[in-house]
Protein backbone atom coordinates (compact mmCIF):
# COMPACT_ATOMS: atom_id res chain seq x y z
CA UNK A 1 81.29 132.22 123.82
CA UNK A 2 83.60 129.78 122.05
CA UNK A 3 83.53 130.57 118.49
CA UNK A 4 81.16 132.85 118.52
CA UNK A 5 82.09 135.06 115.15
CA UNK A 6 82.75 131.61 113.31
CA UNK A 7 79.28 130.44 114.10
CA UNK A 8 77.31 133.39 113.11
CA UNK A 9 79.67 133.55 109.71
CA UNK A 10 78.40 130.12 109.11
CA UNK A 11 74.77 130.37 110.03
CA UNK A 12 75.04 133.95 107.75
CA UNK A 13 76.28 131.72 105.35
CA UNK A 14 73.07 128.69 105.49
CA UNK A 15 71.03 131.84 105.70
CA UNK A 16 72.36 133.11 102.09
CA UNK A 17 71.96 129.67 101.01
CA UNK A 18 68.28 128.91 101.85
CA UNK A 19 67.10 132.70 100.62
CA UNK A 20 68.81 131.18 97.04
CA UNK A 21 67.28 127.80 96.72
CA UNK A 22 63.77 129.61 97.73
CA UNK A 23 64.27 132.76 95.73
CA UNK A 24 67.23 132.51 93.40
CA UNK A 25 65.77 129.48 91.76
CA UNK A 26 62.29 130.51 91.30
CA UNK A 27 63.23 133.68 89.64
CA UNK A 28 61.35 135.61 92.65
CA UNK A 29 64.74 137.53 93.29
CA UNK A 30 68.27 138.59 91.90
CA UNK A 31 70.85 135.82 91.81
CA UNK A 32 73.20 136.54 95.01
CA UNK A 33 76.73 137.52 94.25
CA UNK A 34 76.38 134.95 91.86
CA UNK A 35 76.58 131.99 93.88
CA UNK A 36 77.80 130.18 91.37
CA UNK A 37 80.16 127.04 90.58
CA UNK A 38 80.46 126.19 87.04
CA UNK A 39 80.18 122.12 86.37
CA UNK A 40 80.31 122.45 82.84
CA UNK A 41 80.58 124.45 79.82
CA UNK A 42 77.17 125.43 80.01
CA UNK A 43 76.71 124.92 84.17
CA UNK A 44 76.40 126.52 86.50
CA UNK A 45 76.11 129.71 88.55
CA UNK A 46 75.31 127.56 91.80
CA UNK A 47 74.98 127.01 95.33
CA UNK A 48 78.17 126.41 97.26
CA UNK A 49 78.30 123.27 98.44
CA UNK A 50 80.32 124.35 101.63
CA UNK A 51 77.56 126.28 102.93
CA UNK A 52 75.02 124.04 102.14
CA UNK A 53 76.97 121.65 103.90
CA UNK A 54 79.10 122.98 106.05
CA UNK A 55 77.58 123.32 110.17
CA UNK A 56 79.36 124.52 112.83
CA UNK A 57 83.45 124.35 112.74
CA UNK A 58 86.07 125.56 114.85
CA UNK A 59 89.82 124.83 113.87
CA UNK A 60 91.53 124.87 116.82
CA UNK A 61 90.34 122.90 120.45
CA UNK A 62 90.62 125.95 122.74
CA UNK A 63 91.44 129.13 120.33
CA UNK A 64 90.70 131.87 122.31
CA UNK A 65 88.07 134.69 120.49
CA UNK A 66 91.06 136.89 118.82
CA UNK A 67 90.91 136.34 115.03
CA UNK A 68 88.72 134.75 112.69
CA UNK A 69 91.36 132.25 112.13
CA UNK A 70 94.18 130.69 113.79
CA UNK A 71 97.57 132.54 114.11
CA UNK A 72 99.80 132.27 111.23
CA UNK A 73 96.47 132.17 108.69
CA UNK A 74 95.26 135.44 109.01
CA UNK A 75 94.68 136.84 105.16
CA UNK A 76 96.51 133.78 103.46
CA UNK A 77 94.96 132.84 100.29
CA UNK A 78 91.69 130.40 99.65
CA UNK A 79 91.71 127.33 98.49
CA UNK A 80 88.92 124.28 97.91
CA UNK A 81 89.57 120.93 99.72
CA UNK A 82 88.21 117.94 98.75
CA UNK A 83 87.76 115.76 102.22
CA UNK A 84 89.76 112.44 101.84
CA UNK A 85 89.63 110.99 105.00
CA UNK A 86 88.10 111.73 108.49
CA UNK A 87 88.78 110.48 111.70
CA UNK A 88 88.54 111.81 115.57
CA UNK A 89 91.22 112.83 117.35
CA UNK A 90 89.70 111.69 121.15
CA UNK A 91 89.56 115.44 122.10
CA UNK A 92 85.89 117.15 122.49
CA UNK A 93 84.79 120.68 123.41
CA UNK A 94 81.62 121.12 124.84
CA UNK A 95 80.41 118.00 123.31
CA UNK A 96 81.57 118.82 119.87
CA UNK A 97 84.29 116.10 118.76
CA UNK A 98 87.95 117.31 117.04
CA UNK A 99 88.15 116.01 113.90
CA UNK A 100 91.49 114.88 111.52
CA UNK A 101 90.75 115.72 108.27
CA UNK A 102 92.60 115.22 105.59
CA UNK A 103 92.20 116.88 102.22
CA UNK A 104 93.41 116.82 98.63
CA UNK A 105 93.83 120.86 98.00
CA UNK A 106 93.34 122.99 95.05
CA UNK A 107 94.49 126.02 94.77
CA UNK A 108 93.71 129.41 92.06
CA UNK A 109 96.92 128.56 90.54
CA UNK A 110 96.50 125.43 89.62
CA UNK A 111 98.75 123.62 92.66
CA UNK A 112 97.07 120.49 93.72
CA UNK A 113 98.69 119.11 97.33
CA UNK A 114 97.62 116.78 100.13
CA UNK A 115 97.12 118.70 103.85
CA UNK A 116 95.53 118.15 107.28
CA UNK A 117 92.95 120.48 109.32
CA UNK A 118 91.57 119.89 112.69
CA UNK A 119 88.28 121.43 113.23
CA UNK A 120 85.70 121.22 116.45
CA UNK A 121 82.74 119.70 114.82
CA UNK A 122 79.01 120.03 115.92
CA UNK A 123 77.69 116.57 116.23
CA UNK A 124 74.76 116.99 114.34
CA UNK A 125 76.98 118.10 111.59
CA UNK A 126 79.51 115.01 111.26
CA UNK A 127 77.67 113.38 107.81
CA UNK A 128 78.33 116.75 106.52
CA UNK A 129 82.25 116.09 106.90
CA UNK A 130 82.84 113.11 104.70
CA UNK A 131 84.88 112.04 101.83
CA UNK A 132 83.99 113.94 98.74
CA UNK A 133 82.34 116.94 100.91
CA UNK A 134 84.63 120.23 99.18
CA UNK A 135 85.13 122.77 101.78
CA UNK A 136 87.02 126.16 101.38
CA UNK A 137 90.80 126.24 103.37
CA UNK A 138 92.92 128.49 103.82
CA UNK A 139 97.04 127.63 103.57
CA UNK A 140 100.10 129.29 103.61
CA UNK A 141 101.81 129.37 99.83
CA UNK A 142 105.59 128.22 100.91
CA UNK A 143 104.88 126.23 104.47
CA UNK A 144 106.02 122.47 104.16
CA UNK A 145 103.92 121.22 107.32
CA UNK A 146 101.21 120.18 106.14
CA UNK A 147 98.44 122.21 107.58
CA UNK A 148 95.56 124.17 106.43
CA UNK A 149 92.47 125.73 108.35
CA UNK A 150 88.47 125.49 107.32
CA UNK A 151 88.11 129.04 105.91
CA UNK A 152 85.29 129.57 108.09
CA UNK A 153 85.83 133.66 107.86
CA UNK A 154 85.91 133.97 104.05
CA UNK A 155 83.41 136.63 102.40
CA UNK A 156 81.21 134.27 100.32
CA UNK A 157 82.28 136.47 97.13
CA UNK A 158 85.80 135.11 98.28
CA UNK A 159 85.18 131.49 98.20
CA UNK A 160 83.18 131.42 95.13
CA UNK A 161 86.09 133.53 93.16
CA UNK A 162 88.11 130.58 94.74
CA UNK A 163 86.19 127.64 93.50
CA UNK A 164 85.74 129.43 90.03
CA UNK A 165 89.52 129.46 89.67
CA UNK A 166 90.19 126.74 90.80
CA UNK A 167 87.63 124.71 88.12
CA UNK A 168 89.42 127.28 85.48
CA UNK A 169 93.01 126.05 86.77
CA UNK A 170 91.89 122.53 86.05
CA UNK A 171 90.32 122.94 82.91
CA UNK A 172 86.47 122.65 83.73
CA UNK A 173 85.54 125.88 82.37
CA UNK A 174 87.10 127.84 79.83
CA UNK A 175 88.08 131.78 80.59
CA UNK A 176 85.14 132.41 78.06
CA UNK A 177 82.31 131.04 79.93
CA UNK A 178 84.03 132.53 83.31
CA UNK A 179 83.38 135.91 81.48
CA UNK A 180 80.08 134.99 80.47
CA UNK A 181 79.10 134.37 84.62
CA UNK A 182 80.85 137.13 85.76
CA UNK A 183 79.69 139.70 83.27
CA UNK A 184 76.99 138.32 81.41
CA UNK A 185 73.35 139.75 81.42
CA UNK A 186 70.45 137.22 83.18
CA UNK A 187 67.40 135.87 81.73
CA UNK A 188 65.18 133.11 81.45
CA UNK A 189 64.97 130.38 79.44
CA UNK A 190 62.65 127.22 78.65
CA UNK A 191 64.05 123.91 77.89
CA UNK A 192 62.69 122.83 74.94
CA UNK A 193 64.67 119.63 74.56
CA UNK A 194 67.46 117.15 76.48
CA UNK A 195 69.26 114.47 74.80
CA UNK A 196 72.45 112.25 75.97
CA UNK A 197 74.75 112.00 72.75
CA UNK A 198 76.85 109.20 74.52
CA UNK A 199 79.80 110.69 74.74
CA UNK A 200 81.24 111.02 78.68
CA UNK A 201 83.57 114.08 78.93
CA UNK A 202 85.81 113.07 82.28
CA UNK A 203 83.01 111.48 84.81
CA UNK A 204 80.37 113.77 82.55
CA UNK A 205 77.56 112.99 79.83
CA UNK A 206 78.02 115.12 76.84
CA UNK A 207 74.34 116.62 76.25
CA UNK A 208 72.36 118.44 73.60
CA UNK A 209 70.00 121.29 75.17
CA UNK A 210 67.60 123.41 73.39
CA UNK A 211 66.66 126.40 74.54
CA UNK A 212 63.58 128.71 73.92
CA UNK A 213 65.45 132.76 75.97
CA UNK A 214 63.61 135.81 76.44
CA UNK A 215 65.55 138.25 76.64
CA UNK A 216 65.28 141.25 79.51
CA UNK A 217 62.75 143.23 76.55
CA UNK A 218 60.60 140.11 76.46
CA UNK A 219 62.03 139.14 72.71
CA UNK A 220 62.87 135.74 72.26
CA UNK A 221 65.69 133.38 70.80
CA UNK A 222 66.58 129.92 70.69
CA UNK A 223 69.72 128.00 71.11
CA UNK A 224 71.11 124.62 71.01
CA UNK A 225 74.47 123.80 72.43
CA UNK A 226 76.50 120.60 72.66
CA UNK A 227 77.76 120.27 76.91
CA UNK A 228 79.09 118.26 78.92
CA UNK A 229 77.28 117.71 81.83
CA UNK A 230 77.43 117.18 85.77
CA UNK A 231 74.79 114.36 87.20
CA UNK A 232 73.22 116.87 89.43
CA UNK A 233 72.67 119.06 87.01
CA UNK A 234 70.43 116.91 84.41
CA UNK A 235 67.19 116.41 86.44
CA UNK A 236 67.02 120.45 86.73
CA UNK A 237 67.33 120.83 83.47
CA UNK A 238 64.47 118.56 82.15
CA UNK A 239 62.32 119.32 79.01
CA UNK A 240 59.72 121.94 79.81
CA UNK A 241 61.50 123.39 82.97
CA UNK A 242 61.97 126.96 82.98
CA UNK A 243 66.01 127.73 83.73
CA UNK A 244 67.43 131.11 84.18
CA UNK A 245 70.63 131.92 82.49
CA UNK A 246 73.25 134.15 81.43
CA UNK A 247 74.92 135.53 78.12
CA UNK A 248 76.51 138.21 76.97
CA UNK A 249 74.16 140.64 75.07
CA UNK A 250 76.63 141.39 72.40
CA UNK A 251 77.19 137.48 71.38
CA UNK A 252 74.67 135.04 72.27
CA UNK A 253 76.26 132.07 70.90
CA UNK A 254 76.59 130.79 74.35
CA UNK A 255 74.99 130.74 77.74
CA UNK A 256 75.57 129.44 81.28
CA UNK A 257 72.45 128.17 83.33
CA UNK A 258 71.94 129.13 86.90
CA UNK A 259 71.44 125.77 88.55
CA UNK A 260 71.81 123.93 91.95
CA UNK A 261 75.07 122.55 92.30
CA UNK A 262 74.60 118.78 94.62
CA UNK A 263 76.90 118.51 96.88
């Protein structure tokens, strides 16, 4: 079956996906691997876009089953591509069109560059590949022609190290609230309050958000904190919701909410 590993690794990954939006959000279940992409100071442990998004992709019209990606990527490094551009080639595969695409890349250490990838699309998954849409690609650090591949094979823990670099590379989050996500103890929190200050950090409001925590014992604390904030992020965060976050139990001055991260 053509693409047969790459399909499974994606429909593993829509799987993971709609077991966090059910669960993860809810607070019916742990937080998977944290799943999370930080927007903002405060935000977010979140849902990968890509595999939200993503549907069935095959880089490569006719690469026979041997690898999880083409020849020449095997085990190169992870990056996040922002689509720029899309068009079809004129080649299709059992009905599923080749795609152009052309991304602005993003690497861990903090290397922006322009490169192409041409992936078998399933048609019922083209809106998914449009300008804007961030997908994970492997490249090769070095090569000068311009190519990457849809990193279709990445562990999820892989691609969401890579995105959480790469917003630390560009100054999104600091290594502080990194630490906080990564090692940082979970618990819940109700939003007591939600006010713009008018201030726009980059294309973000700068909020003020009380919060009521409970810790794990069931003892409480409140904090207010000054963020800026992602669009996406402010109608989950609404007075009276109930959030869950993380901190770190030795210094609660600051926390990181687990939200839904729009694609």
């Amino acid at each position: 079956m053509f693409k047969a590993i790459n399909v499974i690794v994606i429909i593993a990954g829509l799987i993971a996906t709609a077991v966090y939006v059910l669960v993860g959000l809810t607070g019916q279940g742990p937080v998977p691997w944290v799943n999370g992409w930080m927007a903002g100071p405060i935000l977010l442990l979140s849902i990968l876009p890509f595999t939200a998004t993503l549907g069935r992709l095959a880089d490569g019209p006719l690469r026979e089953l041997k690898g999880m990606v083409p020849k020449g990527f095997e085990n190169t490094p992870v990056a996040i591509g922002t689509v720029v551009q899309v068009s079809r080639t004129g080649l299709s595969v059992n009905d599923q069109p080749q795609l152009e695409i052309l991304f602005d890349v993003d690497t861990m250490d903090g290397q922006s560059f322009r490169a192409v990838a041409r992936s078998l699309v399933d048609i019922t998954e083209l809106a998914a590949v449009v300008p804007g849409a961030m997908l994970p690609v492997r490249y090769r650090p070095g090569s000068t022609d311009g190519r990457v591949v849809i990193a279709v094979d990445a562990p999820q823990a892989e691609m969401q190290a890579a995105f959480d670099r790469v917003r630390l590379a560009k100054g999104l989050v600091t290594p502080r609230q990194l630490q906080i996500a990564e090692q940082g103890v979970e618990g819940r929190a109700v939003v007591l309050g939600l006010t713009p200050t008018g201030d726009i950090q980059g294309d973000r409001a700068v909020m003020d958000i009380d919060l009521r925590i409970t810790r794990p014992d069931g003892s409480v604390f409140d904090l207010k904190q000054r963020k800026p904030m992602d669009a996406s992020a402010v109608p989950q965060v609404q007075p009276g919701m109930v959030v869950r976050v993380r901190y770190l139990p030795h210094d609660e001055s600051e926390v990181v909410i687990l939200t839904a991260l729009a694609p």
